[in-house]
N, C-alpha and C. Protein backbone atom coordinates (compact mmCIF):
# COMPACT_ATOMS: atom_id res chain seq x y z
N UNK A 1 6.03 -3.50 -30.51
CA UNK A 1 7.19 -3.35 -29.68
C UNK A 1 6.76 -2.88 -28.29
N UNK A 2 7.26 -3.58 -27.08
CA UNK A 2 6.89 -3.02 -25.94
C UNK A 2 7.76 -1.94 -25.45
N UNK A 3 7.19 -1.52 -24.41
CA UNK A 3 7.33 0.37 -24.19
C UNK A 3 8.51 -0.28 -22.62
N UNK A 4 9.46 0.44 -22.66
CA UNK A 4 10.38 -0.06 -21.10
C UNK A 4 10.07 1.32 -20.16
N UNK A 5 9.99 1.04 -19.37
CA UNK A 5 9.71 2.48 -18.47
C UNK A 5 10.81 1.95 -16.63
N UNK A 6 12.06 3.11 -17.20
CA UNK A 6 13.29 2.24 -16.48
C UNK A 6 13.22 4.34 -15.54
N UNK A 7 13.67 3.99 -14.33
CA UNK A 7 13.80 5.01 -13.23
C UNK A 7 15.29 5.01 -13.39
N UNK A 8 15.53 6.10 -12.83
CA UNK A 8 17.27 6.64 -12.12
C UNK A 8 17.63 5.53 -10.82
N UNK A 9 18.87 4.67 -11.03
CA UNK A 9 18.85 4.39 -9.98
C UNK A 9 20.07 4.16 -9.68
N UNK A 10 20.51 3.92 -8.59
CA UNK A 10 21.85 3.35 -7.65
C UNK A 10 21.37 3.07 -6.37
N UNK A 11 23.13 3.07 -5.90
CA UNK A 11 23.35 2.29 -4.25
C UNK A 11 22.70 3.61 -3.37
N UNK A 12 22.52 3.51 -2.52
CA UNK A 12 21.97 4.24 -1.44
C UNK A 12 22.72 5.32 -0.94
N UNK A 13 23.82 5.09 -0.88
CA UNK A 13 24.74 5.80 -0.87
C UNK A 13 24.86 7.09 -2.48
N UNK A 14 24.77 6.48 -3.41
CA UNK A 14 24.52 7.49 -4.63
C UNK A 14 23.33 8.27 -4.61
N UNK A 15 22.03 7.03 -4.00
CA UNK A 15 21.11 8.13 -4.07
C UNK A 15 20.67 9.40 -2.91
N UNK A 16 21.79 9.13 -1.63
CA UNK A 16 21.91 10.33 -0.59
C UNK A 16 22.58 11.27 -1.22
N UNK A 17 23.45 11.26 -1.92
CA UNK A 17 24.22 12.29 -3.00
C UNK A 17 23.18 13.23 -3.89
N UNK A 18 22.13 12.39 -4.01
CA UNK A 18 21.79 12.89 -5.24
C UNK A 18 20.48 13.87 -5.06
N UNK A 19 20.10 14.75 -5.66
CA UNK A 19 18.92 16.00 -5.61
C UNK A 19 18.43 15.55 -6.67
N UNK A 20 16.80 14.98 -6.89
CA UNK A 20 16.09 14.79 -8.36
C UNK A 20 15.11 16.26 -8.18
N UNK A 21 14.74 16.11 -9.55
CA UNK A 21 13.59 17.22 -9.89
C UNK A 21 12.65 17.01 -9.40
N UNK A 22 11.53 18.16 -8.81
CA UNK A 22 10.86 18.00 -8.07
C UNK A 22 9.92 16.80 -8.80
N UNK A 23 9.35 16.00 -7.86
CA UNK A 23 7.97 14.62 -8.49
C UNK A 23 9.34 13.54 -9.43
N UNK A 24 10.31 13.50 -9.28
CA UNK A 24 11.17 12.26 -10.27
C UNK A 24 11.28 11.27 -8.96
N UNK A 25 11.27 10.30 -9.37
CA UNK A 25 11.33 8.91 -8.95
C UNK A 25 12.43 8.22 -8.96
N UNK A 26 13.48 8.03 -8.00
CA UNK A 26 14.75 6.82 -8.13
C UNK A 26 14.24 5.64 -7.38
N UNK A 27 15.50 4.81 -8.03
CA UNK A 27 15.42 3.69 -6.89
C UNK A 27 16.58 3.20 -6.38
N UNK A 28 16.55 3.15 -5.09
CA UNK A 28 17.44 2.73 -4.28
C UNK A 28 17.85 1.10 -4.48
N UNK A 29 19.38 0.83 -5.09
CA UNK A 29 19.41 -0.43 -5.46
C UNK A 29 19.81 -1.36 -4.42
N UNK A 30 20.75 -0.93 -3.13
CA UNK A 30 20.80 -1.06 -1.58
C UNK A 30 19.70 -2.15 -1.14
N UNK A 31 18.52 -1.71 -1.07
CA UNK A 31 17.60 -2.16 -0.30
C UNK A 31 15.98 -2.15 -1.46
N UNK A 32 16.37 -2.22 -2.56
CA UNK A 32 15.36 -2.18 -3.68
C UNK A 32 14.02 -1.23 -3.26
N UNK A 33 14.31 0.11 -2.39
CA UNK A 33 13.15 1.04 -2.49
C UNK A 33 13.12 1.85 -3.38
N UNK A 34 11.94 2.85 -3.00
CA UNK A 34 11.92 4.15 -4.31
C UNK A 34 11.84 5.13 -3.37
N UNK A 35 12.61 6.11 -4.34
CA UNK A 35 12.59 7.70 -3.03
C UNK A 35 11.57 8.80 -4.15
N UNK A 36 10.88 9.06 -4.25
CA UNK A 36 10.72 10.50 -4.35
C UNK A 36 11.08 11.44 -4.11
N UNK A 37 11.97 12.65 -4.95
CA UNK A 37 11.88 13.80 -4.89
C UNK A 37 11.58 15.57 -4.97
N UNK A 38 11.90 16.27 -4.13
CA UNK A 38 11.41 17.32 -3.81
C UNK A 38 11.79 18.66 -4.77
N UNK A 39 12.95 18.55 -5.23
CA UNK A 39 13.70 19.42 -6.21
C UNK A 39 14.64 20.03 -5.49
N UNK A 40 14.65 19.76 -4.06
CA UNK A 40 15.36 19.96 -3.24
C UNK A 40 15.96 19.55 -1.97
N UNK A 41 16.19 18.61 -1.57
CA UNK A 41 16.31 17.79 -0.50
C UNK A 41 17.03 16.47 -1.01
N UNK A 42 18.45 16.74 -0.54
CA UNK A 42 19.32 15.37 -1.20
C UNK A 42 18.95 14.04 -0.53
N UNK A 43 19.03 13.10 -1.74
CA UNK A 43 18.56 11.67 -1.18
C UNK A 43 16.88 11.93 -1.52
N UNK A 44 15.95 12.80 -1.32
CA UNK A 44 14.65 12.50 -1.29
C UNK A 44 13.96 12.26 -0.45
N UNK A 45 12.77 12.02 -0.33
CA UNK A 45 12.13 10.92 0.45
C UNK A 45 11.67 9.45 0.08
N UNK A 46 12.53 8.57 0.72
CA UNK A 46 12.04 7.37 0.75
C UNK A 46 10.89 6.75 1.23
N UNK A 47 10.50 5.74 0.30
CA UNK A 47 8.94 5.37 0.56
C UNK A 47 9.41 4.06 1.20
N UNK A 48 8.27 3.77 2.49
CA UNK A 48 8.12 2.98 3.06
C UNK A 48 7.61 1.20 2.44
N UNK A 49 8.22 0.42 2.32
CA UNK A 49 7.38 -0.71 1.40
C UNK A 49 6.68 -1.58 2.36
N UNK A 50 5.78 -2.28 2.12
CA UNK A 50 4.74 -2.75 2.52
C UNK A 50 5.29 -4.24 3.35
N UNK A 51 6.78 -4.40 2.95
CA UNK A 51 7.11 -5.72 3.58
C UNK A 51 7.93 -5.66 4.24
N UNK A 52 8.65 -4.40 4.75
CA UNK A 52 10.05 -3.82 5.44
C UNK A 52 9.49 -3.77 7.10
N UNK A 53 8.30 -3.85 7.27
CA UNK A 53 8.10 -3.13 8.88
C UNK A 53 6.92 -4.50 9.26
N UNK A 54 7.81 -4.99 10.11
CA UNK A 54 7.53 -6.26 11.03
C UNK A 54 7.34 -5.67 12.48
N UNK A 55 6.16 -5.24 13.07
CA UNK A 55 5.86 -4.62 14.64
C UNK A 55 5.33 -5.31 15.30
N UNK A 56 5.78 -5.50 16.67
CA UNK A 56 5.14 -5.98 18.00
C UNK A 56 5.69 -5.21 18.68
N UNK A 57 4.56 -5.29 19.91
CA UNK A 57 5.06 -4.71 21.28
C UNK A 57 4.27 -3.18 21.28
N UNK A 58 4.23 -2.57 22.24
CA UNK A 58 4.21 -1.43 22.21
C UNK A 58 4.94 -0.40 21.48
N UNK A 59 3.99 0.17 20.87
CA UNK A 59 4.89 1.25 20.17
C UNK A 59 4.39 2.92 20.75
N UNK A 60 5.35 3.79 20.68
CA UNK A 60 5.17 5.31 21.51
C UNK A 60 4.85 6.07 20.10
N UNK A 61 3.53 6.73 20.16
CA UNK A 61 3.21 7.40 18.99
C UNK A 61 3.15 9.02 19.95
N UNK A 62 3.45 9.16 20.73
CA UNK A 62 3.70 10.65 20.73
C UNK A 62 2.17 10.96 21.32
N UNK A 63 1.98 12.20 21.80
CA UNK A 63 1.20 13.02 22.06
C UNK A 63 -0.26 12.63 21.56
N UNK A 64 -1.35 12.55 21.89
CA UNK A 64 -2.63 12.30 20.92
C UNK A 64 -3.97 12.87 21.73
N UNK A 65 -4.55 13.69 21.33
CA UNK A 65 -5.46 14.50 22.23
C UNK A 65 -6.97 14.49 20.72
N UNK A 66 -7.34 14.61 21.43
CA UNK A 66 -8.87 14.82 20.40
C UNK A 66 -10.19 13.71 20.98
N UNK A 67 -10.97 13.70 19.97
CA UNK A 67 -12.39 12.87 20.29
C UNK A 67 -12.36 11.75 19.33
N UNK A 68 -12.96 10.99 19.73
CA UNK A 68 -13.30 10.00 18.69
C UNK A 68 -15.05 9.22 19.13
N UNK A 69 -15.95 9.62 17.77
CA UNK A 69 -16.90 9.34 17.99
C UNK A 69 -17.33 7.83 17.38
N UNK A 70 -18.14 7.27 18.03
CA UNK A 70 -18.93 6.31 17.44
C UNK A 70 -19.10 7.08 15.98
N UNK A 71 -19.49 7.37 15.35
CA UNK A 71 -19.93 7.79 14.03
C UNK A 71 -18.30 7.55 13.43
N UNK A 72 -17.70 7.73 14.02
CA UNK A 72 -16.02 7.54 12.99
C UNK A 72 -15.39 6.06 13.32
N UNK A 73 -15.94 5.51 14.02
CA UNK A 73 -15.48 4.14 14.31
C UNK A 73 -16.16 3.17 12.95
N UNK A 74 -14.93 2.20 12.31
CA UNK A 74 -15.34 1.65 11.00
C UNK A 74 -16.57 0.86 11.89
N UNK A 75 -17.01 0.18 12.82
CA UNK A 75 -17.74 -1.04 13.06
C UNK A 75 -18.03 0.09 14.07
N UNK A 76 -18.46 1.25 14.58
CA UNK A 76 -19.27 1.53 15.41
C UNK A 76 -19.30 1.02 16.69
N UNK A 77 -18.13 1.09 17.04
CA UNK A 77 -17.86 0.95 18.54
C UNK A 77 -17.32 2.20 19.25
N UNK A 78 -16.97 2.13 20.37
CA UNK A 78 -16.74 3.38 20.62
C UNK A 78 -15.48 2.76 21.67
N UNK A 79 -14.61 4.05 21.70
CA UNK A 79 -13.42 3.86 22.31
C UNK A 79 -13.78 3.49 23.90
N UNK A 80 -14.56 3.94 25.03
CA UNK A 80 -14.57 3.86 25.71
C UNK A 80 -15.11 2.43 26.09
N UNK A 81 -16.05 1.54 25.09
CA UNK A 81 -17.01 0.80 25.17
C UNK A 81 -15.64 -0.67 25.61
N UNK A 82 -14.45 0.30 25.40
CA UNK A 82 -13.70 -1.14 25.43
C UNK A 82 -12.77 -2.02 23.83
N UNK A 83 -14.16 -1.70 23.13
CA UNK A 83 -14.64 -2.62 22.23
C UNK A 83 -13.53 -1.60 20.15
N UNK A 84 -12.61 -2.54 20.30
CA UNK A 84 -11.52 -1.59 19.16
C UNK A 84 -11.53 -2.51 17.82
């Protein structure tokens, strides 16, 4: 016999209503995501899915200060070299 392994779920609207135990898993039937929750924070946090975020253009990431060395570059280039 196979094993069903079924989550809490509703409309988006039910699951902003709703507070799960901290680490429980719903799913949002709205827009077919999953939220994780905190044990405290209604609605949860919703997880981002891998096919929802279509980007071009410039995007504003805020503030960014630090170094970045050749040694942390995957292909060993370096930021200044131009070369990303």
């Amino acid at each position: 016999m196979a094993v069903t392994v079924q989550f809490r779920r509703g409309t988006a609207a039910q699951n902003n209503a709703f507070t799960g135990a901290a680490g429980e898993v719903s799913v949002n039937t709205t827009n077919n995501s999953i939220r994780v929750h905190d044990g405290s924070t209604a609605g949860g946090h919703e997880l981002m899915l891998a096919t929802a975020v279509n980007i071009s253009g410039n995007i504003p990431i805020g503030n960014v200060s630090g170094t970045i060395s050749a040694d942390s570059m995957e292909d060993g280039s370096s930021i200044d070299g131009g070369t990303y």
